[in-house]
Protein backbone atom coordinates (compact mmCIF):
# COMPACT_ATOMS: atom_id res chain seq x y z
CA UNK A 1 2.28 -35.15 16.36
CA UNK A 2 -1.04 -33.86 16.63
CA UNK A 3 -1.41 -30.12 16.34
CA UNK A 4 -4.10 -27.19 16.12
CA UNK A 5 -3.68 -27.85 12.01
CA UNK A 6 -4.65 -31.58 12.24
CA UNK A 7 -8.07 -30.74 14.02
CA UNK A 8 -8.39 -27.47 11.74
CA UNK A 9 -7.69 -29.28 9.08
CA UNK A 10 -9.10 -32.89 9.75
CA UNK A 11 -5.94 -34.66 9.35
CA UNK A 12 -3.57 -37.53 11.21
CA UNK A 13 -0.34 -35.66 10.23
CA UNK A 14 0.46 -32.15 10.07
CA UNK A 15 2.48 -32.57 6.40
CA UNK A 16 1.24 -31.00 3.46
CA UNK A 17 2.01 -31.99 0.34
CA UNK A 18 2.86 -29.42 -2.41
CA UNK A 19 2.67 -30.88 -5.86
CA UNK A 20 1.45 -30.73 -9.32
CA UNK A 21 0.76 -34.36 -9.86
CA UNK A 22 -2.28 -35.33 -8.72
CA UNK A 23 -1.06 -39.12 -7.75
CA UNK A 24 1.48 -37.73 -4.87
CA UNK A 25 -1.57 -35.25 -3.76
CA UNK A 26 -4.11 -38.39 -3.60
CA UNK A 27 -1.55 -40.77 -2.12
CA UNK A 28 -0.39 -38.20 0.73
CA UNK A 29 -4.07 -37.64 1.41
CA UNK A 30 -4.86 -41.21 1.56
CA UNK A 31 -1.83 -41.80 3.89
CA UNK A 32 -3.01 -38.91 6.47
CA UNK A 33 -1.36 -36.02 5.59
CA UNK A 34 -2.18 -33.12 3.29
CA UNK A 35 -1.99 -33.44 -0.15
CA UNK A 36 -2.46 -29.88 -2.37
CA UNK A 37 -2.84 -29.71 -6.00
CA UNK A 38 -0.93 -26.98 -7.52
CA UNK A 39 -3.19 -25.43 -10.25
CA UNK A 40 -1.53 -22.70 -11.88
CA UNK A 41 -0.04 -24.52 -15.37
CA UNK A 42 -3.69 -26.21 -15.77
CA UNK A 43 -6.36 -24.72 -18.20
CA UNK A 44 -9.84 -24.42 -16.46
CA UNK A 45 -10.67 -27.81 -18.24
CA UNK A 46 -7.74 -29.89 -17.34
CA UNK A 47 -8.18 -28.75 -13.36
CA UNK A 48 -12.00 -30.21 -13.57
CA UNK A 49 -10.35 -33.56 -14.57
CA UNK A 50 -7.69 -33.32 -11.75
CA UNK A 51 -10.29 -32.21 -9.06
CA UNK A 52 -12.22 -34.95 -10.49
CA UNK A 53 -10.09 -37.64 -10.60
CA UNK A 54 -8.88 -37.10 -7.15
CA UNK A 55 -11.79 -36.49 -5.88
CA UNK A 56 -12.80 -40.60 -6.92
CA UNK A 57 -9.34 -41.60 -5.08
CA UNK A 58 -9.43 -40.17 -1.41
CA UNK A 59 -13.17 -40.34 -1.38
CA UNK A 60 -13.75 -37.69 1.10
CA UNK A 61 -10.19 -37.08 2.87
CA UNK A 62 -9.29 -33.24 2.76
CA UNK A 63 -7.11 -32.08 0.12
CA UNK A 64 -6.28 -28.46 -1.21
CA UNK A 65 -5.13 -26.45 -4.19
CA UNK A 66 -2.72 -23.86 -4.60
CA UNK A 67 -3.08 -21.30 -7.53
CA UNK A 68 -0.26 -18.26 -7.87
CA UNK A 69 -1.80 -14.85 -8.39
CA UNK A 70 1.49 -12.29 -7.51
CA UNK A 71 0.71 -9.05 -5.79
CA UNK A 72 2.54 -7.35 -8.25
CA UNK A 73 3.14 -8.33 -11.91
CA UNK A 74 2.55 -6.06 -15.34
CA UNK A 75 -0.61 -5.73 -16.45
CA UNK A 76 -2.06 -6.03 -12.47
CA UNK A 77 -3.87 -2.51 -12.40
CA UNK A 78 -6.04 -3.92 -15.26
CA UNK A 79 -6.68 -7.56 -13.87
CA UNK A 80 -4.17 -9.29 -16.39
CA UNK A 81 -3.03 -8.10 -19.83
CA UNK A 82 -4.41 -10.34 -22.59
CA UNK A 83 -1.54 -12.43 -24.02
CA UNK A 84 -1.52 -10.31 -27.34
CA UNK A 85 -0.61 -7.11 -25.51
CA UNK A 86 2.00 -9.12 -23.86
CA UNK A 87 3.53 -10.31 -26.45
CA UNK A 88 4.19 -7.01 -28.00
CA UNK A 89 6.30 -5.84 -25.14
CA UNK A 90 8.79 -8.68 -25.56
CA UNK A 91 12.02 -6.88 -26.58
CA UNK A 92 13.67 -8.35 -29.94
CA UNK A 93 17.03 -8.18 -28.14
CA UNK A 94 15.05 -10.86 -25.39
CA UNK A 95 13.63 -12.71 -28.30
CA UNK A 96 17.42 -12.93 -30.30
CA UNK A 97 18.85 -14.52 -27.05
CA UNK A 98 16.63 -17.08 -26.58
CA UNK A 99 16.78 -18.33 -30.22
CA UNK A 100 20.49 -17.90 -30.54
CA UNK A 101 20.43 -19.91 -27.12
CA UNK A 102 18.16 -22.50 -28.26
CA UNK A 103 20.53 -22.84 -31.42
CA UNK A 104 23.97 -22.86 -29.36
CA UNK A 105 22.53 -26.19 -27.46
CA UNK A 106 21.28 -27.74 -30.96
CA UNK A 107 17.55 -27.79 -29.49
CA UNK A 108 15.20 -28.09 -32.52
CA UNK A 109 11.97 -26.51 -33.24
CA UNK A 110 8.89 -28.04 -32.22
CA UNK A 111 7.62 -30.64 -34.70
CA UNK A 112 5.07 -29.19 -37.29
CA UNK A 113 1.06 -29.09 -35.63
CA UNK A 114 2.71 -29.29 -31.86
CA UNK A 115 0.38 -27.74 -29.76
CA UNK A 116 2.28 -24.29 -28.25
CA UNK A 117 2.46 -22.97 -24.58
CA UNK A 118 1.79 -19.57 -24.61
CA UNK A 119 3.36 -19.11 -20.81
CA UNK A 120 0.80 -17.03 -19.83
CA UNK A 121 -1.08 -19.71 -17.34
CA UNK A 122 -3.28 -18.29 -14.82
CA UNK A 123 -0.74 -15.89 -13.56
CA UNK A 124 -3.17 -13.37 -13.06
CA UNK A 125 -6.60 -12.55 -11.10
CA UNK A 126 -8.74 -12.67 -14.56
CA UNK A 127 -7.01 -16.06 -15.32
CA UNK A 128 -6.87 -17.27 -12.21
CA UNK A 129 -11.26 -16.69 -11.25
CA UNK A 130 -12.01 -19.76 -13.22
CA UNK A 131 -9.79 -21.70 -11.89
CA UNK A 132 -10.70 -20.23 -8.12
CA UNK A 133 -14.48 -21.47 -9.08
CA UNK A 134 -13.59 -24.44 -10.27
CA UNK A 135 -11.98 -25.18 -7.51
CA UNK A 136 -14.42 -24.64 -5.03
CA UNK A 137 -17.37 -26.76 -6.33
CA UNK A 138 -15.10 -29.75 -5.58
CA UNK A 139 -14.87 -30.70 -1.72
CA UNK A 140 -11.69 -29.14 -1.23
CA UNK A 141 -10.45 -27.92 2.33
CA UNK A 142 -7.83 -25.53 1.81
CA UNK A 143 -7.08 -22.96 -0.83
CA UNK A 144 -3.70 -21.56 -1.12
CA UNK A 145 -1.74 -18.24 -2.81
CA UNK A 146 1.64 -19.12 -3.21
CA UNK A 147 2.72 -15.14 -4.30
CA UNK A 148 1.15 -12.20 -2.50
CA UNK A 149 -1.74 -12.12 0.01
CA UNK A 150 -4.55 -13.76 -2.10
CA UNK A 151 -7.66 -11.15 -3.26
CA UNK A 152 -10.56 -10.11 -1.21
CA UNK A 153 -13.22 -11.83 -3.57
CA UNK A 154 -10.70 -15.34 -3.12
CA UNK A 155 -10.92 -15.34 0.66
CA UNK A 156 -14.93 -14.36 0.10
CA UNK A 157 -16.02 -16.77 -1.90
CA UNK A 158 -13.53 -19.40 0.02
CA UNK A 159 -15.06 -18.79 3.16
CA UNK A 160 -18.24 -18.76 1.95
CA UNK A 161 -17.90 -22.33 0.89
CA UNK A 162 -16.06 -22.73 4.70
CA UNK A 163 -13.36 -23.51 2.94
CA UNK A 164 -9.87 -21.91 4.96
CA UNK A 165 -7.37 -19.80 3.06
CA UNK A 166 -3.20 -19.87 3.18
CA UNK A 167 -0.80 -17.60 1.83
CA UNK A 168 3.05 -17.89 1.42
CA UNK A 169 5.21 -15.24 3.21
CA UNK A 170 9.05 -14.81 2.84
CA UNK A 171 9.45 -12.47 5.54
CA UNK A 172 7.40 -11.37 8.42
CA UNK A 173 6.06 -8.14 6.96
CA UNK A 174 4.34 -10.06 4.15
CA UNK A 175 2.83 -12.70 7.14
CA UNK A 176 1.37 -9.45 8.30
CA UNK A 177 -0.12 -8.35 5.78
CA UNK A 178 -2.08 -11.67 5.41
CA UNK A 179 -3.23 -11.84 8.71
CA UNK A 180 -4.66 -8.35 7.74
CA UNK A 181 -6.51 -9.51 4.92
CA UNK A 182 -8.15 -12.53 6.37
CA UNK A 183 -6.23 -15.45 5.66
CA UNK A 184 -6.70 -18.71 8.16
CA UNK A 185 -3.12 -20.47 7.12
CA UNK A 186 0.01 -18.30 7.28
CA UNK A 187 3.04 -20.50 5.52
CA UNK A 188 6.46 -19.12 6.29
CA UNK A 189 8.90 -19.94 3.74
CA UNK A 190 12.14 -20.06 4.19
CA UNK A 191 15.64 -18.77 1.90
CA UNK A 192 15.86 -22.82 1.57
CA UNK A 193 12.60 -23.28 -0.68
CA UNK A 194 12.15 -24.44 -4.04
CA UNK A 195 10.29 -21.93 -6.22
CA UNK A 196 9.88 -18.53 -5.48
CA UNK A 197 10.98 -17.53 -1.64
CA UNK A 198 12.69 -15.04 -0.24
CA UNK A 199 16.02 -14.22 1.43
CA UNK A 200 15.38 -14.84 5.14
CA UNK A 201 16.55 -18.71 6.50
CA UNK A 202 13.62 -21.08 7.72
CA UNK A 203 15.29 -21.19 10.63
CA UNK A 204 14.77 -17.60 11.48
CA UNK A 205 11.85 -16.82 9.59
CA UNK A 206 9.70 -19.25 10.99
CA UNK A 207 9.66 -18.33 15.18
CA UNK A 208 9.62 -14.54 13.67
CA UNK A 209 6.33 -15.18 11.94
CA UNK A 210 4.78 -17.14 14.25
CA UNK A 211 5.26 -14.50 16.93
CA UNK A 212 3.58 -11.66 14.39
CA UNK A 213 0.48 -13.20 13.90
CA UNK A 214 -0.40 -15.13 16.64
CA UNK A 215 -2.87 -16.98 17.19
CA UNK A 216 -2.92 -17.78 13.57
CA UNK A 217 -1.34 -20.80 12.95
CA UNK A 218 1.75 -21.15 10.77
CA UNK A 219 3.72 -23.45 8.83
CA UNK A 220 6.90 -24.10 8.38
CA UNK A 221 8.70 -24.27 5.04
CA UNK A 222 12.18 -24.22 3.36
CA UNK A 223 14.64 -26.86 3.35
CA UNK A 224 11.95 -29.78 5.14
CA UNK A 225 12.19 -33.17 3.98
CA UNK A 226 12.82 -35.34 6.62
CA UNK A 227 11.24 -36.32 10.31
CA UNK A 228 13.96 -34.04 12.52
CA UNK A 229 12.96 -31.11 10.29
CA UNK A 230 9.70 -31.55 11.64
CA UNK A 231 10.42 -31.69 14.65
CA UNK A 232 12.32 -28.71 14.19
CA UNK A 233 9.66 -26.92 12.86
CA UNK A 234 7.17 -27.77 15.49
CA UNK A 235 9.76 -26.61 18.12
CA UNK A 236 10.21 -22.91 16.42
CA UNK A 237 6.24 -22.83 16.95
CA UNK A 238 4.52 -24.00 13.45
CA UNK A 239 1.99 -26.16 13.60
CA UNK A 240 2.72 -27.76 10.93
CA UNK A 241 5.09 -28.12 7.73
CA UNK A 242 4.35 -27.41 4.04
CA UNK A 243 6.66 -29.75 1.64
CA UNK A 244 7.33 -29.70 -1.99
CA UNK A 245 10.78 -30.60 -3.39
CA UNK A 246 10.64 -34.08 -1.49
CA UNK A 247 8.01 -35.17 -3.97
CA UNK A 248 9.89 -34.55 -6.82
CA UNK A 249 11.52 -37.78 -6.55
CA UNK A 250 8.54 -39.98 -5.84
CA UNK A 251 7.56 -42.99 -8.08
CA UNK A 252 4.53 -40.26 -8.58
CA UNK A 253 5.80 -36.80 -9.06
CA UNK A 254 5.63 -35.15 -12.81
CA UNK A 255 9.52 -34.78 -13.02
CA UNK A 256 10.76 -35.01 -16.53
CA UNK A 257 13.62 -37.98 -16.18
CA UNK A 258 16.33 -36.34 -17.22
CA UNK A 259 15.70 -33.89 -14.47
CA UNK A 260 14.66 -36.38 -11.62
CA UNK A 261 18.13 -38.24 -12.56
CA UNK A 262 19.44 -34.43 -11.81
CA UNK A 263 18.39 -34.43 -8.72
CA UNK A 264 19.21 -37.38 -7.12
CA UNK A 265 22.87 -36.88 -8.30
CA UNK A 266 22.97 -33.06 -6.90
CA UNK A 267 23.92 -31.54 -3.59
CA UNK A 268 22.58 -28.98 -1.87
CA UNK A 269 24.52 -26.60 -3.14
CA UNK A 270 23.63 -27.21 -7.03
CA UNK A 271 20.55 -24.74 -6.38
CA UNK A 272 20.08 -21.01 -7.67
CA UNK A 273 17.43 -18.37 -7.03
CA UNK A 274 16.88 -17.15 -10.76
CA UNK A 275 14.04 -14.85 -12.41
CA UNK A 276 15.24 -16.38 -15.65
CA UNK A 277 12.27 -18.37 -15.93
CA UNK A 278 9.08 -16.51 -14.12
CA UNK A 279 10.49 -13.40 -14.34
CA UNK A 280 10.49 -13.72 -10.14
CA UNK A 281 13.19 -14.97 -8.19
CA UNK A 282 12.41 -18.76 -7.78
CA UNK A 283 15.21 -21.53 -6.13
CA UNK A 284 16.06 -24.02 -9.15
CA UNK A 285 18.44 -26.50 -9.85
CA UNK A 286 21.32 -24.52 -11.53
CA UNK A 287 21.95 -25.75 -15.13
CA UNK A 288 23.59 -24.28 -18.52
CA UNK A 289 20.22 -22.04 -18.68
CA UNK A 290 20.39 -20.60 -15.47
CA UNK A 291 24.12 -19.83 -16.05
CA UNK A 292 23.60 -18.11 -19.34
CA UNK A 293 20.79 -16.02 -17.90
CA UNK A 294 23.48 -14.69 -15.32
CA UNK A 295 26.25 -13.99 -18.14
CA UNK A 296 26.94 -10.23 -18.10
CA UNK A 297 26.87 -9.98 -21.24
CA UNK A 298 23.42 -11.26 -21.80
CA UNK A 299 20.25 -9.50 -21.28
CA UNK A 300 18.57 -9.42 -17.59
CA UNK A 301 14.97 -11.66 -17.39
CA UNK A 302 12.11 -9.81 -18.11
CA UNK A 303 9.13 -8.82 -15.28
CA UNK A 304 6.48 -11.08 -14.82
CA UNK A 305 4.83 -12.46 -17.12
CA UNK A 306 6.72 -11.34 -19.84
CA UNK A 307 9.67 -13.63 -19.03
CA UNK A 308 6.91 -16.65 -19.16
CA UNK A 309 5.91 -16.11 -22.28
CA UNK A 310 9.34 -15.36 -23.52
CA UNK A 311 10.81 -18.10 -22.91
CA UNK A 312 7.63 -20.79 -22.86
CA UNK A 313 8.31 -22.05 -26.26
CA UNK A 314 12.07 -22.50 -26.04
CA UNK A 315 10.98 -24.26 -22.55
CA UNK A 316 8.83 -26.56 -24.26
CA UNK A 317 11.67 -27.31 -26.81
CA UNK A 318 14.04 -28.16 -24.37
CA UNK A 319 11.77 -30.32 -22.41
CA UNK A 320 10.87 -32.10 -25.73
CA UNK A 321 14.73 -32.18 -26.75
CA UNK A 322 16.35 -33.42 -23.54
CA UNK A 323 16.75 -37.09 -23.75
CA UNK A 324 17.73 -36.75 -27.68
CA UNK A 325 21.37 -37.89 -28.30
CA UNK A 326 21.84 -35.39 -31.08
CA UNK A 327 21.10 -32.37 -28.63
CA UNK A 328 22.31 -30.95 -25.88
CA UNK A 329 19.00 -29.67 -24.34
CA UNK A 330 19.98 -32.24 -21.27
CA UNK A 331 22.39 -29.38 -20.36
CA UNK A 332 19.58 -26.68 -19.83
CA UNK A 333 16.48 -28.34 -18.88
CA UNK A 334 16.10 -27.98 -14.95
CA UNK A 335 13.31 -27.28 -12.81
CA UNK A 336 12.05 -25.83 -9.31
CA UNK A 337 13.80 -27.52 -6.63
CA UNK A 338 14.96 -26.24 -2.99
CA UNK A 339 17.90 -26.93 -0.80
CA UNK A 340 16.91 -29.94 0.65
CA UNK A 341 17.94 -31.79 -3.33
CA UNK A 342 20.95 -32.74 -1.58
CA UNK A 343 19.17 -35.57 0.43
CA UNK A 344 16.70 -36.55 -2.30
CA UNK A 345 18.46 -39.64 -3.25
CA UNK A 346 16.55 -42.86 -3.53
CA UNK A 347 12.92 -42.80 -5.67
CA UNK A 348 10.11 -44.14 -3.11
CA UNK A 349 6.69 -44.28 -3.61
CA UNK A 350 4.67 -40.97 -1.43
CA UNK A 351 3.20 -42.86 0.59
CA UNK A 352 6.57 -43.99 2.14
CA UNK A 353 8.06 -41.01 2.21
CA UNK A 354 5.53 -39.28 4.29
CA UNK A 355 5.69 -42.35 6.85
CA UNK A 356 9.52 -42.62 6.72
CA UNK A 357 9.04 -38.63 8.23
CA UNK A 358 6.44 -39.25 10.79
CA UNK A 359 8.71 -42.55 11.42
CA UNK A 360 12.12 -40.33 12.02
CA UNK A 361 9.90 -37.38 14.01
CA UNK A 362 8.72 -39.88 16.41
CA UNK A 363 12.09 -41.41 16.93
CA UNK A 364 14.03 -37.78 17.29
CA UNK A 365 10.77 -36.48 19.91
CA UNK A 366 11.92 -39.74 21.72
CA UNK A 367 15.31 -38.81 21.88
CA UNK A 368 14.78 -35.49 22.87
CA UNK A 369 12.13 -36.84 25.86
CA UNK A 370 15.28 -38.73 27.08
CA UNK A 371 17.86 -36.24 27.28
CA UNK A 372 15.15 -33.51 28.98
CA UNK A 373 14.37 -36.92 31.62
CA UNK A 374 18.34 -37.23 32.42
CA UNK A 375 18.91 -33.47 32.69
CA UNK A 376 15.89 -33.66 35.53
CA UNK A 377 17.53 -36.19 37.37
């Protein structure tokens, strides 16, 4: 299983770990894979005490961290709009919706002195620097853009800490285009994804990437949860696989209940690729809010990041709401989850779940060795 990514990257697996709880990125670490911290929803403040807190558990095993700053997004020519600006392009018709929406599922307001998310997050290369610098005084190995190839003064000051630099692509013109600007880690991700992807399978994307921008390496992702897909991955040419949905279902992951018990109930057909929360198209599990998002009659999500901050508050609400018996928030609250749902079905701890894939690879490579030995006889 050993690959040009476990030298590059110092690692006994080629798995990495997408996740925003920092227990299934130090556990995967610890367990030899790849474990990456997704940043974007943390102030500069709250990433310190990640970085720092994982830093104490893996105690020198490489790790990574994955921030979003989109190519394109309003407010980009300027760096970011400040969240005031913002806010005043929010059409009332948008704002009506969401209340009326919030009061056709009986989801209450949030109690008096809560604490508000704006939905602006670091969704931008102004918010986003801190976290960038933050990032980089810690020991990580790997920095990642999960929307857009990531900016000039990112891959600088990256590689000036010799720290390597990845980029998501949905289609082979956008793996291109990293390549161009400097990146070390090209991650193809597949229709299958959770999050925002594109509209090209991981099945075809993948070999068509990995022929563009060769000799960079490439990983595979979209729809990869289990030891065969790995295998499968490997044999289209990656070098690796990037996972993220599979932890959702850990005894570690961040998953509100209500929406873990979601997903280990749905198939793989329960997903949707909806801007109604980021204002991009992201794969989610389909729910009451992504269905009234796609009503006709309703309005269309807004651009990014105005559909963030529209709809933060009401997201907050229905987070807050959705294990109350006198609401029916349970019926919207979802969350960012990919194809592969359909076989997340059991909780495990991360640890196991990265050995039950490297368990399965082995055993399908072995099979495969077979049937090529009986074919050469």
């Amino acid at each position: 299983m050993k690959t040009s990514v476990c030298e590059m990257m110092g690692i006994e697996f080629p798995i990495f770990a997408f996740s925003h709880a920092r227990d299934v990125v130090a556990a995967v670490t610890k367990a030899g894979g790849f474990g990456v911290l997704g940043a974007v929803g943390f102030t500069p403040e709250q990433l310190q005490v990640e970085l720092d807190w994982i830093d104490n558990e893996v105690r020198g095993r490489p790790y990574g961290v994955d921030l979003i700053i989109p190519a394109k997004y309003i407010g980009k020519d300027q760096g970011g709009l400040d969240l005031k600006d913002l806010v005043g392009m929010l059409p009332e018709e948008h704002k009506r919706f969401v209340e009326e929406l919030m009061k056709k599922y009986n989801v209450p307001p949030l109690p008096e002195g809560t604490l508000h998310h704006s939905g602006l997050l670091a969704w931008s290369d102004r918010a986003a620097a801190p976290l960038v610098d933050i990032a980089l005084t810690h020991p990580i190995k790997l920095i990642a853009n999960a929307l857009g190839s990531p900016p000039p003064e990112l891959i600088e000051k990256a590689h000036n800490r010799e720290v390597y630099v990845a980029a998501l692509a949905g289609a082979k013109e956008h793996a291109l285009r990293h390549k161009d600007a400097g990146v070390d880690l090209i991650i193809a991700q597949g229709y299958e994804a959770g999050g925002h992807t594109g509209e090209i399978s991981t099945m075809v994307l993948v070999p068509e990437v990995v022929d563009a921008v060769a000799p960079t390496p490439v990983l595979a992702a979209g729809g990869i949860g289990r030891g065969r897909q790995v295998a499968a991955a490997l044999a289209l040419g990656a070098q690796g696989v990037w996972t993220g949905s599979v932890w959702l279902t850990t005894e570690e992951a961040e998953t509100h209940p209500v929406v873990k018990e979601k997903f280990l109930r749905a198939t793989s057909k329960e997903t949707v690729r909806s801007r109604s929360i980021t204002g991009k198209p992201a794969r989610q599990l389909r729910s009451a809010w992504t269905d009234e998002w796609d009503l006709p009659e309703n309005p269309d999500p807004l651009p990014m990041p105005l559909q963030l901050i529209l709809v933060a508050e009401a997201q907050q609400r229905i987070q807050r709401s959705a294990s109350s018996s006198t609401s029916r928030a349970n019926e919207l609250i979802n969350y960012f989850v990919g194809q592969i749902v359909g076989s997340l079905n059991q909780i495990k701890p991360a640890k196991q779940v990265l050995l039950d894939m490297v368990e399965e690879y082995i055993d399908v490579v072995g099979g495969l060795s077979e049937q090529l030995a009986k074919l050469s006889d």
